[in-house]
Protein backbone atom coordinates (compact mmCIF):
# COMPACT_ATOMS: atom_id res chain seq x y z
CA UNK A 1 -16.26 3.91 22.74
CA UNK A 2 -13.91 3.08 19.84
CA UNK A 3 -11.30 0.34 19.78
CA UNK A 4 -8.09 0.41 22.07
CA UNK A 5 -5.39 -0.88 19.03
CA UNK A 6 -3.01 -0.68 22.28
CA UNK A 7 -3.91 -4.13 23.78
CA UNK A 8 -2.56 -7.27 22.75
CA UNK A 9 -4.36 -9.40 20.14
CA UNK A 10 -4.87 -13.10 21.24
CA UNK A 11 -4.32 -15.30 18.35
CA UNK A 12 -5.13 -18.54 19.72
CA UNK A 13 -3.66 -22.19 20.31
CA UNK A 14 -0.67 -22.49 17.84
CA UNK A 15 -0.96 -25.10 15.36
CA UNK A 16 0.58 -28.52 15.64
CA UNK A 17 3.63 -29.46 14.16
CA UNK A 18 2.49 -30.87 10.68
CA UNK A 19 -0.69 -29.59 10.62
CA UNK A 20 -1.90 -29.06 6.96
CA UNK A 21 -3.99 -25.77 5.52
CA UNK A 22 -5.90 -25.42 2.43
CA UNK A 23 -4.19 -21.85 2.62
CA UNK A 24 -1.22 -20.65 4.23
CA UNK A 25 -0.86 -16.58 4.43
CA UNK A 26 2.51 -14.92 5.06
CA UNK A 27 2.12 -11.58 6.60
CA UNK A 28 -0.70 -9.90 8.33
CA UNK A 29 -0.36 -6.65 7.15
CA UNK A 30 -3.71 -5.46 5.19
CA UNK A 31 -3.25 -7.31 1.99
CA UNK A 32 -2.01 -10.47 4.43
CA UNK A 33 -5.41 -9.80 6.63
CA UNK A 34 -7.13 -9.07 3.65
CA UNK A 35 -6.21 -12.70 1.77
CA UNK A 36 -6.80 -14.64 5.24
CA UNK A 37 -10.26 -12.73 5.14
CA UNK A 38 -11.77 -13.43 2.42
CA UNK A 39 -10.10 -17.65 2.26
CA UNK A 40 -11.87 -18.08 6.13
CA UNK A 41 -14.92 -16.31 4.33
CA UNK A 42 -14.94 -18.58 1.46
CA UNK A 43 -15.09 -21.64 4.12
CA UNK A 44 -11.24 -22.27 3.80
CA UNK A 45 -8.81 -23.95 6.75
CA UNK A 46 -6.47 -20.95 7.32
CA UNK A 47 -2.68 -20.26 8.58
CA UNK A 48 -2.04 -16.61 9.02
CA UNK A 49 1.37 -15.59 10.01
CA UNK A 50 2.91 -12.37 11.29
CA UNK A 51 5.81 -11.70 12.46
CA UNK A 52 5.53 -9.09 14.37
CA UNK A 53 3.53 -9.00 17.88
CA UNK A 54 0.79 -6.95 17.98
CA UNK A 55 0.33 -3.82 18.36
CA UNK A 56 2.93 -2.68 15.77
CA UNK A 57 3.94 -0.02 13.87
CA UNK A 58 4.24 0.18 10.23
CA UNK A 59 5.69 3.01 8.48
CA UNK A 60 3.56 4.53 5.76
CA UNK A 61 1.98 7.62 4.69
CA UNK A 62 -1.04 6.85 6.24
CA UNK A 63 -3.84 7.12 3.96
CA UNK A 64 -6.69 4.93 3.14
CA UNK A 65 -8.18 5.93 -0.32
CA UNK A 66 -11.90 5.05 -1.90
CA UNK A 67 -10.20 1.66 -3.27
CA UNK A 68 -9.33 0.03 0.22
CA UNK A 69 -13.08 1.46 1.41
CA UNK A 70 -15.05 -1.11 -0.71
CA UNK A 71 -12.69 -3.93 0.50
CA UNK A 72 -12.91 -2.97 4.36
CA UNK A 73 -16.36 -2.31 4.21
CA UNK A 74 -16.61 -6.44 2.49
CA UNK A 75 -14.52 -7.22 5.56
CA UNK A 76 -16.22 -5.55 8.42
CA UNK A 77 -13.28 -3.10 9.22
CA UNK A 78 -15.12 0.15 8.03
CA UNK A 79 -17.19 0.51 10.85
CA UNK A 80 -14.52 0.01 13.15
CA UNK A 81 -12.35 2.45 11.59
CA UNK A 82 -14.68 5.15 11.99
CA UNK A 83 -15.21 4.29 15.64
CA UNK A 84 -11.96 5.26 16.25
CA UNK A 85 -9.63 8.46 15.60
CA UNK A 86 -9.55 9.50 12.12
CA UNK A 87 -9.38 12.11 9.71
CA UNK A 88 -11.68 11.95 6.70
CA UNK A 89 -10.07 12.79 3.19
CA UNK A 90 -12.44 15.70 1.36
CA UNK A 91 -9.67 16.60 -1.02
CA UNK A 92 -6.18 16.29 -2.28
CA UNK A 93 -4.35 19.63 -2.29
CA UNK A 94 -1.44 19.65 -5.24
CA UNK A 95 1.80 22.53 -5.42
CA UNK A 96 4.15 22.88 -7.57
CA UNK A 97 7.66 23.79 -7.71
CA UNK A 98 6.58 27.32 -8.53
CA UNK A 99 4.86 27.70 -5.23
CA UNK A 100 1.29 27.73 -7.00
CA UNK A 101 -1.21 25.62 -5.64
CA UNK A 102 -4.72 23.78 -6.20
CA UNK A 103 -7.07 21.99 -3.99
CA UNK A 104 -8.91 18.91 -5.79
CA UNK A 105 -12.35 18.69 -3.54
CA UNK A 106 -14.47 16.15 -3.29
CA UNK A 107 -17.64 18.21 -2.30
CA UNK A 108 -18.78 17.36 1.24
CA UNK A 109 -22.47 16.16 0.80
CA UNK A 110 -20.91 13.54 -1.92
CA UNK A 111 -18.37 12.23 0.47
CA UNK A 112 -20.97 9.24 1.45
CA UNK A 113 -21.02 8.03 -2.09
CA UNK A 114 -17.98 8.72 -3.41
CA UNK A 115 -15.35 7.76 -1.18
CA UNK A 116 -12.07 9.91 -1.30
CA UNK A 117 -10.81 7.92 1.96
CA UNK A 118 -9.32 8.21 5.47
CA UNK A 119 -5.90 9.10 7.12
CA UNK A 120 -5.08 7.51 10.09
CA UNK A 121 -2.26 6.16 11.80
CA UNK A 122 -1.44 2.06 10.18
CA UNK A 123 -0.64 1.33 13.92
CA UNK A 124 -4.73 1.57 14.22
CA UNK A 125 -5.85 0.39 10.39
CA UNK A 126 -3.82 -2.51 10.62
CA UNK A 127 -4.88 -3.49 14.25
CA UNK A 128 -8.44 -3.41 13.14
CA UNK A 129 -7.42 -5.70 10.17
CA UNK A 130 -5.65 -8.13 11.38
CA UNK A 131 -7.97 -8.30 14.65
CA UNK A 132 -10.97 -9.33 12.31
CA UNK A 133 -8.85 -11.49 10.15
CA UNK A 134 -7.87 -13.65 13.42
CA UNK A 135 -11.74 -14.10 14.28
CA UNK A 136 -12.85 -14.84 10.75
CA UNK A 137 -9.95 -17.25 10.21
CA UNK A 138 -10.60 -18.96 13.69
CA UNK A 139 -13.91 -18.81 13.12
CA UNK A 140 -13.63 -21.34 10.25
CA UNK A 141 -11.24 -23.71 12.08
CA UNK A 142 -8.03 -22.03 11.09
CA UNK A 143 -4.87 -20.55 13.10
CA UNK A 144 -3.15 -17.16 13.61
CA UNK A 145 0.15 -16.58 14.80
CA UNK A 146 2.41 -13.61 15.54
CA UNK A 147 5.91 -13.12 16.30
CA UNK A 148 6.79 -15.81 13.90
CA UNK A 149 8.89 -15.56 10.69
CA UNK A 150 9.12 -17.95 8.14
CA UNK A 151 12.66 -19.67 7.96
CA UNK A 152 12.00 -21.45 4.79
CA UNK A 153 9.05 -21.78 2.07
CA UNK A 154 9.30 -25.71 0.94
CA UNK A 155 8.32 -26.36 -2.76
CA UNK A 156 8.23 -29.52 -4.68
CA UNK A 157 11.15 -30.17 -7.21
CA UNK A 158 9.62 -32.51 -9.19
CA UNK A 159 6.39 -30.23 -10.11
CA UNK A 160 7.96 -27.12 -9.50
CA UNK A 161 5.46 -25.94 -7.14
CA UNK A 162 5.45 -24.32 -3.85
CA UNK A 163 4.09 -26.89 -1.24
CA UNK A 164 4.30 -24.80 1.93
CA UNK A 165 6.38 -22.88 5.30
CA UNK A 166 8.72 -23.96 7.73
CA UNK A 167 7.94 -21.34 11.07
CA UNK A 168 9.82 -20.33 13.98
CA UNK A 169 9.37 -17.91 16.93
CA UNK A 170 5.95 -18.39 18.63
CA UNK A 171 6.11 -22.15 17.10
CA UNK A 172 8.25 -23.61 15.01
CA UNK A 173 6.63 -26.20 13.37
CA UNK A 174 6.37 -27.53 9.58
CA UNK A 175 2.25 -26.93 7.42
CA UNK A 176 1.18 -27.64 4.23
CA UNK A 177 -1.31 -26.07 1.96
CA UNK A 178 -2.35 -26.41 -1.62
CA UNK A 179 -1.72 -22.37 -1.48
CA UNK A 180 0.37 -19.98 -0.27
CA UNK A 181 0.07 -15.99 -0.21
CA UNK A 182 3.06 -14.08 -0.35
CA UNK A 183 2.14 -11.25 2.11
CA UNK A 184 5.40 -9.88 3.63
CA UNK A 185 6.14 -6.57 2.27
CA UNK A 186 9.12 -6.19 -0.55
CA UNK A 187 11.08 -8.15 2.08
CA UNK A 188 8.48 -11.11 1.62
CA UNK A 189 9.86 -14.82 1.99
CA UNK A 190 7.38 -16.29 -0.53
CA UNK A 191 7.90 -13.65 -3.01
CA UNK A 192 11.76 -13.88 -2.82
CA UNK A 193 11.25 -18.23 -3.30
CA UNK A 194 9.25 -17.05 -6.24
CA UNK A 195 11.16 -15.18 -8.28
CA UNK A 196 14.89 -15.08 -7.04
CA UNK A 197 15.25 -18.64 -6.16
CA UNK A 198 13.13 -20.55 -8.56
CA UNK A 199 12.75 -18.51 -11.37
CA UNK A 200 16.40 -16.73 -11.34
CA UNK A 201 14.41 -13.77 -12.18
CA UNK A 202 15.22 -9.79 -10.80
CA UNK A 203 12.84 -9.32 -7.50
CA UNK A 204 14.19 -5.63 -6.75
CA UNK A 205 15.05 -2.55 -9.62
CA UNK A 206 16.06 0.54 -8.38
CA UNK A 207 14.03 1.93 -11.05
CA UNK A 208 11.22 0.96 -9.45
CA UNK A 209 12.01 1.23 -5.90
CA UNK A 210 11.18 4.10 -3.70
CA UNK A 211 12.56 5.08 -0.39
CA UNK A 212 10.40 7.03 1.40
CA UNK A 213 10.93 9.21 5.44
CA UNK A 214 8.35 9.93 7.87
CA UNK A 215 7.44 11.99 10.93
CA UNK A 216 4.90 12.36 13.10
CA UNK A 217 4.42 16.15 14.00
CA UNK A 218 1.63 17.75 16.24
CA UNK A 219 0.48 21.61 16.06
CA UNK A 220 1.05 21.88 12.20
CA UNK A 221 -0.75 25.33 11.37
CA UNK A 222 -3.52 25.18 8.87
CA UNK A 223 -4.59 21.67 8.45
CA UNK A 224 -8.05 20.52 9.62
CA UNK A 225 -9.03 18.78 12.83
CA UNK A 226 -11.26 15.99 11.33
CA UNK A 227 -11.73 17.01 7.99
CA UNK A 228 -10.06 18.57 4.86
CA UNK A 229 -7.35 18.10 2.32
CA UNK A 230 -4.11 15.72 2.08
CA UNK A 231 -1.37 17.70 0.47
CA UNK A 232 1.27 16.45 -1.62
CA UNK A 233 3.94 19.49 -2.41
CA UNK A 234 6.04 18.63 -5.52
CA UNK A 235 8.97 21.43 -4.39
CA UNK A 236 12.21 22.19 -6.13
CA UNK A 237 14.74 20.56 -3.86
CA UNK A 238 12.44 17.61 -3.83
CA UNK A 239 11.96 16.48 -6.90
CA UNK A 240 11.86 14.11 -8.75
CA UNK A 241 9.42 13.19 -6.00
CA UNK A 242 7.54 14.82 -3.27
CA UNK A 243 6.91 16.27 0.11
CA UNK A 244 3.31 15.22 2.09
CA UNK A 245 1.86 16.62 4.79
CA UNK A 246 -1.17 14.08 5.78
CA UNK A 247 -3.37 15.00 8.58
CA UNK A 248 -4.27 11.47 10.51
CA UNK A 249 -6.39 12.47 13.46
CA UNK A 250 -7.29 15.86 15.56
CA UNK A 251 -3.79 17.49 15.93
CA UNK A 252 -1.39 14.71 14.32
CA UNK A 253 0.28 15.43 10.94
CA UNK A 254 2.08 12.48 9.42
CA UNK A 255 5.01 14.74 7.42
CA UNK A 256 7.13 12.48 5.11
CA UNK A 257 9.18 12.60 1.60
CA UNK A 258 9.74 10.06 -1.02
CA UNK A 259 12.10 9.68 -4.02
CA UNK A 260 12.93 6.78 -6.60
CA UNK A 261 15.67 5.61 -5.87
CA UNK A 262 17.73 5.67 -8.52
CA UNK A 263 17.35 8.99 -8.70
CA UNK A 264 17.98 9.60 -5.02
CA UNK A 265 21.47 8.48 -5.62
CA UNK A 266 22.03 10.47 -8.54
CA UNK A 267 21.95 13.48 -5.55
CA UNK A 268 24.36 15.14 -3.64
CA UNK A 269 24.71 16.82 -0.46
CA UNK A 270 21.41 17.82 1.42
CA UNK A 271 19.69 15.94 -1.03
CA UNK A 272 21.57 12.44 -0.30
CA UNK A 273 19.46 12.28 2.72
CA UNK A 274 15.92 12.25 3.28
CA UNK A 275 15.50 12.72 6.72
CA UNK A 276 18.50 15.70 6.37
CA UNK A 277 16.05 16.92 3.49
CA UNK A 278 12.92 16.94 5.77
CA UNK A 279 14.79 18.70 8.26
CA UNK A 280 15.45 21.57 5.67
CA UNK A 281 11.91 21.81 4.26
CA UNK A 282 10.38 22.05 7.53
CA UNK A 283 12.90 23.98 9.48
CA UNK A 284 14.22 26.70 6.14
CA UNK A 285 12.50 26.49 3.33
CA UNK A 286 10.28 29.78 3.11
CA UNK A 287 6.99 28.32 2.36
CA UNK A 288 6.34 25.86 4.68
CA UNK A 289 9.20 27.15 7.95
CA UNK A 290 6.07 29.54 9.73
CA UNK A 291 3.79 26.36 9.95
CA UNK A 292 5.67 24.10 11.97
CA UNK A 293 7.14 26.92 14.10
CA UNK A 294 4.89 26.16 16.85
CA UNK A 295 4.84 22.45 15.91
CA UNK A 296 6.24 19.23 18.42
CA UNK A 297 7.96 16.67 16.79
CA UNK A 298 6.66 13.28 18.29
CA UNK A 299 9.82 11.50 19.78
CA UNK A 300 10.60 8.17 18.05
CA UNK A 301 8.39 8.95 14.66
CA UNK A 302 11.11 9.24 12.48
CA UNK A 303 11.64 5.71 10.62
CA UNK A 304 12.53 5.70 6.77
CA UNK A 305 11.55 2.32 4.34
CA UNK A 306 11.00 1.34 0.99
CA UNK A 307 7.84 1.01 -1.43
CA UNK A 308 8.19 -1.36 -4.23
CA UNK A 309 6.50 0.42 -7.39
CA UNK A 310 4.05 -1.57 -9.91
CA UNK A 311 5.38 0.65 -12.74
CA UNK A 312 5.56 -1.62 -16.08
CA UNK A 313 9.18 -2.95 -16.41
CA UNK A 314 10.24 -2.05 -20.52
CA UNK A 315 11.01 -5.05 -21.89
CA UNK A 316 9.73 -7.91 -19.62
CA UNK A 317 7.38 -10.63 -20.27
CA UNK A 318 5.46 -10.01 -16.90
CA UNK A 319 3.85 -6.98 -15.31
CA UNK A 320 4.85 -5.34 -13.05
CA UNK A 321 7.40 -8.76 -12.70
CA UNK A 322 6.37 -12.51 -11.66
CA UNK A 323 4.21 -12.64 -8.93
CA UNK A 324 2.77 -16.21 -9.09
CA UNK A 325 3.96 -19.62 -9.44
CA UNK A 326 2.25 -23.17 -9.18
CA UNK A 327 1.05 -23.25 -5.52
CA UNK A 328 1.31 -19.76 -4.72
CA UNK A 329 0.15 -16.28 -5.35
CA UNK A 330 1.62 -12.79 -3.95
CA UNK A 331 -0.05 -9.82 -3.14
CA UNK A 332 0.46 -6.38 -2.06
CA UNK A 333 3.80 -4.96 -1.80
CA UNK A 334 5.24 -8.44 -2.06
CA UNK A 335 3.74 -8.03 -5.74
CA UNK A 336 5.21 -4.75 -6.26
CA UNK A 337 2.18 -2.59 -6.85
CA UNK A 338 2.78 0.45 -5.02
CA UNK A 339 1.25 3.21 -7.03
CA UNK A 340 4.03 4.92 -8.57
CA UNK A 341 2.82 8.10 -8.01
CA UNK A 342 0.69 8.45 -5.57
CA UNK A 343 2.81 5.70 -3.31
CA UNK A 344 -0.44 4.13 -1.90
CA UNK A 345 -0.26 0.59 -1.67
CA UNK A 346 -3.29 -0.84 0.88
CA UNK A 347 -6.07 0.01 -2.00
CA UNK A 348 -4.16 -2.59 -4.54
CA UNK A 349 -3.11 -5.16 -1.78
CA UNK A 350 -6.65 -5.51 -1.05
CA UNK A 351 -7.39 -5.99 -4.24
CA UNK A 352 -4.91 -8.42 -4.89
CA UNK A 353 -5.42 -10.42 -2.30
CA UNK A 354 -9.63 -10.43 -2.85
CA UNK A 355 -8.28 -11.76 -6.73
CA UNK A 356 -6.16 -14.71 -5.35
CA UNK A 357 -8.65 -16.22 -3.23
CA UNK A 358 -11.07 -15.72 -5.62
CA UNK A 359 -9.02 -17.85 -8.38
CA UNK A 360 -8.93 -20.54 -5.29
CA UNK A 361 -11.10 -23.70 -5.23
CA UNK A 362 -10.08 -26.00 -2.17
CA UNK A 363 -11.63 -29.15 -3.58
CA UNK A 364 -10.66 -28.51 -7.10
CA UNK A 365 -6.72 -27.64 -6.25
CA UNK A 366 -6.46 -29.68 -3.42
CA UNK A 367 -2.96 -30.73 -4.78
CA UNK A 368 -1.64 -27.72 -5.18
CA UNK A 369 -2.60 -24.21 -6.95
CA UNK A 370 -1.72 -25.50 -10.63
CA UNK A 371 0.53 -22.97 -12.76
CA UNK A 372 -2.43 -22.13 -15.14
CA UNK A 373 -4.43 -20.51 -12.34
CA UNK A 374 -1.03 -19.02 -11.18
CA UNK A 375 -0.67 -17.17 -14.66
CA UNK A 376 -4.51 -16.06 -14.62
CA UNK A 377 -3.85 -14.18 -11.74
CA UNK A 378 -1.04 -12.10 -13.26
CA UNK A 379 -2.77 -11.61 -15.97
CA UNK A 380 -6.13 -10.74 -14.33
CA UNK A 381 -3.92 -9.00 -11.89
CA UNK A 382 -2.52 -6.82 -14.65
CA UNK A 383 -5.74 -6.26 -16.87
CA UNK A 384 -7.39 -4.67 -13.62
CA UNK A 385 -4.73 -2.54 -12.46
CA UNK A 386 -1.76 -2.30 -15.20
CA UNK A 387 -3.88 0.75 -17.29
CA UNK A 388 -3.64 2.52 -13.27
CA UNK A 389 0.24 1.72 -12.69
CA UNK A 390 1.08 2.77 -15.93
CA UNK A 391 -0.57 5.89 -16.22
CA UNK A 392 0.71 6.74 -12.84
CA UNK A 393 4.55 5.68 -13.89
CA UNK A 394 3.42 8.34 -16.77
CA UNK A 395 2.66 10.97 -14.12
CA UNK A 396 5.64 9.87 -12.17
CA UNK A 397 7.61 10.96 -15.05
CA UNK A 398 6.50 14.33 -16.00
CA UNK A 399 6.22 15.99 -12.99
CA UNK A 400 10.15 15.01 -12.35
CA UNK A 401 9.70 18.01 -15.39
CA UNK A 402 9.15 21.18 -13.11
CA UNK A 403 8.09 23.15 -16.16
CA UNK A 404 5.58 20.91 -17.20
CA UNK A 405 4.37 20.41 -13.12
CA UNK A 406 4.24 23.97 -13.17
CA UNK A 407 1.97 23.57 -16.14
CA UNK A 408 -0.28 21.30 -14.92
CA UNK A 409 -0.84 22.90 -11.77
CA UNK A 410 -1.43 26.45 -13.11
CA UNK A 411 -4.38 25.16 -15.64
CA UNK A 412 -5.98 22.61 -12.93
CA UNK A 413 -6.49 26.17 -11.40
CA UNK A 414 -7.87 28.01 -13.97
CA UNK A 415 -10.15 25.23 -15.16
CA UNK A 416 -13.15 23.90 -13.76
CA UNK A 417 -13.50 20.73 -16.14
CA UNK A 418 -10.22 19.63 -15.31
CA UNK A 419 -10.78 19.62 -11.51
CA UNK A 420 -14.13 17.65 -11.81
CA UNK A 421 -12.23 15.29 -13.45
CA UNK A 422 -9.44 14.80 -11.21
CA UNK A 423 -12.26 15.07 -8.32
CA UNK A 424 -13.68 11.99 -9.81
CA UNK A 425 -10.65 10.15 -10.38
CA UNK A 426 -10.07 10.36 -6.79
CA UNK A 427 -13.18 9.13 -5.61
CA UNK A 428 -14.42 6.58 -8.77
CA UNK A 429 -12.76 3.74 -10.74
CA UNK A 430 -14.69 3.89 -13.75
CA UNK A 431 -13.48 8.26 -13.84
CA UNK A 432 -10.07 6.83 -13.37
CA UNK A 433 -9.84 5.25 -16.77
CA UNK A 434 -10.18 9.10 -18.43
CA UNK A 435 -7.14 9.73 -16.75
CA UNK A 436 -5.28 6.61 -18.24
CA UNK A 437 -6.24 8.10 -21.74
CA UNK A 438 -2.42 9.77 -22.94
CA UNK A 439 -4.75 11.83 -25.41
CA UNK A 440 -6.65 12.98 -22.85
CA UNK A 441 -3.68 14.00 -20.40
CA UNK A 442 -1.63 15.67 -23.08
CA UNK A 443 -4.65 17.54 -23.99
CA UNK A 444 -4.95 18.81 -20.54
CA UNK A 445 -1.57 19.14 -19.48
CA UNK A 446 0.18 20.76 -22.66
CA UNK A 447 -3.07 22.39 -24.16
C-alpha cells in the first residue's frame, strides 16, 4: 500500500531556546529537504524549518525530470514515489503556434536507464521529501519544525557573516550555526538578508521572473492513464511563453500557463490575465475546446505564483546573481535557477543543495562558512549548471519568434537525428551539453 501524504508529519520535540546547529535549513520544500538530507547524512546537527504545516500544497507544474531522479534515489524518496500515484514521463510532446506538432519519445524499454521523469502532484513529492528529511535529520540528533517562519536571519557585523535565525510560530526561540541554507522559495528570508540587505544588490528582475497559473482538471481527452507524453503547446495568444497540459496520475491533468513577466505586462486585454487566458484556451480556442468538453475542473486548483529564472543577467559580476555569502549558501528557487525554459526547478534545487553541503566541513568551519567557500559555490554552482540556464534563456528567446518555433517544430518532425538528440537531452546530462552548442542549434533550427 503506498504512502497516505494526507496525515500529519510529526516533527518532534522543538528545540530549546539557544540551541546551536552546525546547519540551520530554511524551508522544507525539496531543495530545503534535499540540503537537510544530505547535512544529517554527512553526520551533521540539523535545524530544518518550514513554515507551513504539513500536508501542503505547493503550486507547480508538477513534474519530476531525470535530474531530481538521481538525487531522490541518493535520498531514499524514489521508491516511495513510485509506491504511490504517479504518472511516468515517456516523452515530451512540443506544438507550435502553427498548430504542427512533435512527440520527443523516450522509447519504453530505455525508460529504466534513462530517466525522462515523473508527474505527480508536489502535495505528494514534497510529503515524501520532507517526511525522510525529518527522520534522517532526527536520526543524527537534529530538529524539524513546521509552521514556523523566520522573523529575522542574525549575521555578524564585524565579519560580515551570517551567524544564524530568530523563529516564531511552533517555537520561537533564537539557534546558531556555522551555516545557513537559504531554502524558502523567491520569497526566501536568507536569500533576501543576502543580497538586498547586506549586499544592496537587485534580488528580483522582471526580466527574469515568471508568473505562472495552474489548474487541476480531470477527464482531459487523450492523455494517458499512467504513461505517455507531457505537452508543452507554444500557441499564438500565448506567447512569448506557453500552455502545459501535464498528466500527474490516472485521470488528473495539471493544465497551467506561464509568461515572463515583463513581457506579460507589455499585454493587453485577455492577455493581461493568465487565469482569464486559460479560461480562453481551454473553453474557445479551436484546438484544444473538444478535449476538455467533458472535463471537471477540480474546485480550489486554481492558484497562480512566480518562478525565479537562472537566466544569465548581461552585465553582472555573478550568475545567475549572488547566492552566497560568509556563513551561508542558497539553493533552489531562493538561488534563482528555475530553468528558463522549461520552468522546472526541483532537478537544480537538488542539485544545489547536494553542492552546499558538500562544500561543508563541520570541524573545519566551525566558526562560520568563510566567504572563500561561499564564492566556490557560485562558481561551482555556475560551472555545473550556467552552460544549461543559458542555453535555455537562448531557447526562451527564439521561440518568443513564432516563425522560427514554427521552424523548429516542422524539421524536429521531419528528422530523425534531431529527435534522438532531443530524446537524449531529456533523459542524459552528458547529451545535454550538444544542445548548449549555438553551432549546433542554429544548424538545426535555421538549416
Amino acid at each position: 500500500m503506498g504512502l497516505d501524504w494526507s496525515v500529519p508529519i510529526d516533527t518532534g520535540p522543538l528545540p530549546d531556546d539557544g540551541e546551536r546547529f552546525d546547519v540551520i535549513v530554511v524551508g522544507g520544500g525539496p531543495g530545503g529537504a534535499a540540503a537537510a538530507s544530505y547535512a544529517a547524512l554527512a553526520g551533521n546537527k540539523v535545524l530544518l524549518i518550514e513554515k507551513a504545516i504539513w500536508p501542503r500544497d505547493k503550486i507547480c507544474g508538477d513534474a519530476v525530470g531525470g535530474k531530481s531522479l538521481r538525487h531522490v534515489k541518493e535520498l531514499g524518496v524514489k521508491e516511495m514515489i513510485e509506491a504511490t500515484p504517479h504518472f511516468r514521463v515517456t516523452g515530451m510532446m512540443f506544438s507550435s503556434p502553427n498548430g504542427k506538432q512533435v512527440t520527443i519519445p523516450l522509447p519504453k524499454d530505455d525508460v529504466a536507464k534513462r530517466e525522462a521523469g515523473y508527474a505527480l502532484p508536489r502535495l505528494q513529492f514534497d510529503y515524501m521529501m520532507f517526511l525522510r528529511a525529518t527522520e534522517l535529520v532526527r536520526d543524527a540528533g537534529g530538529k524539524v519544525v513546521q509552521g514556523t517562519s523566520v522573523s529575522n536571519v542574525h549575521h555578524d557585523e564585524t565579519n560580515l557573516k551570517i551567524t544564524g535565525v530568530t523563529i516564531e510560530g511552533g517555537s520561537n526561540s533564537t539557534h546558531m550555526a556555522p551555516l545557513t541554507i537559504g531554502a524558502g522559495g523567491y520569497l526566501c528570508p536568507v536569500a533576501k538578508k543576502i543580497v538586498e540587505e547586506l549586499n544592496l544588490e537587485k534580488l528580483r528582475d522582471e526580466m527574469h521572473y515568471c508568473g505562472a497559473y495552474r489548474e487541476y482538471w480531470t477527464g482531459v481527452k487523450d492523455v494517458g492513464d499512467s504513461e505517455g507524453s507531457i505537452e508543452l503547446h507554444f500557441v499564438d495568444d500565448v506567447i512569448p511563453g506557453y500552455w502545459w497540459i501535464f498528466p500527474v496520475n490516472e485521470n488528473v491533468v495539471n493544465v497551467g500557463i506561464g509568461m515572463v513577466n515583463a513581457e506579460r505586462r507589455k499585454q493587453t486585454g485577455i492577455k493581461k490575465s493568465l487565469k482569464k487566458l486559460q479560461h480562453y484556451l481551454i473553453h474557445e480556442h479551436p484546438r484544444f475546446k473538444e478535449r476538455f468538453v467533458d472535463a471537471t475542473f477540480v474546485e480550489g486548483s486554481g492558484k497562480g505564483w512566480e518562478l525565479p529564472f537562472g537566466s544569465p543577467r548581461k552585465g553582472a559580476a555573478l550568475q545567475p546573481r549572488r547566492t552566497a555569502m560568509a556563513g551561508a549558501i542558497c539553493v533552489g528557487d531562493a538561488a534563482s535557477l528555475v530553468d528558463p525554459f522549461s520552468g522546472e526547478g526541483v532537478g537544480n534545487a537538488l542539485l544545489s543543495a547536494k553542492l552546499a553541503i558538500s562544500l561543508f566541513d563541520r570541524e573545519v568551519h566551525s566558526e562560520g562558512l568563510p566567504v572563500e567557500v561561499a564564492d566556490e559555490y557560485m562558481v561551482r554552482l555556475w560551472e555545473e549548471l550556467g552552460p544549461e540556464l543559458s542555453n535555455s534563456f537562448k531557447i526562451q528567446r527564439i521561440v518568443r519568434r513564432k516563425r522560427l518555433m514554427n521552424l523548429f517544430v516542422r524539421k524536429a518532425a521531419k528528422r530523425p537525428a534531431l529527435q534522438a538528440a532531443l530524446t537524449d537531452a531529456l533523459a542524459s546530462k552528458e547529451a545535454q551539453k550538444k544542445l548548449h552548442n549555438p553551432l549546433w542549434l542554429a544548424r538545426n533550427i535555421l538549416l
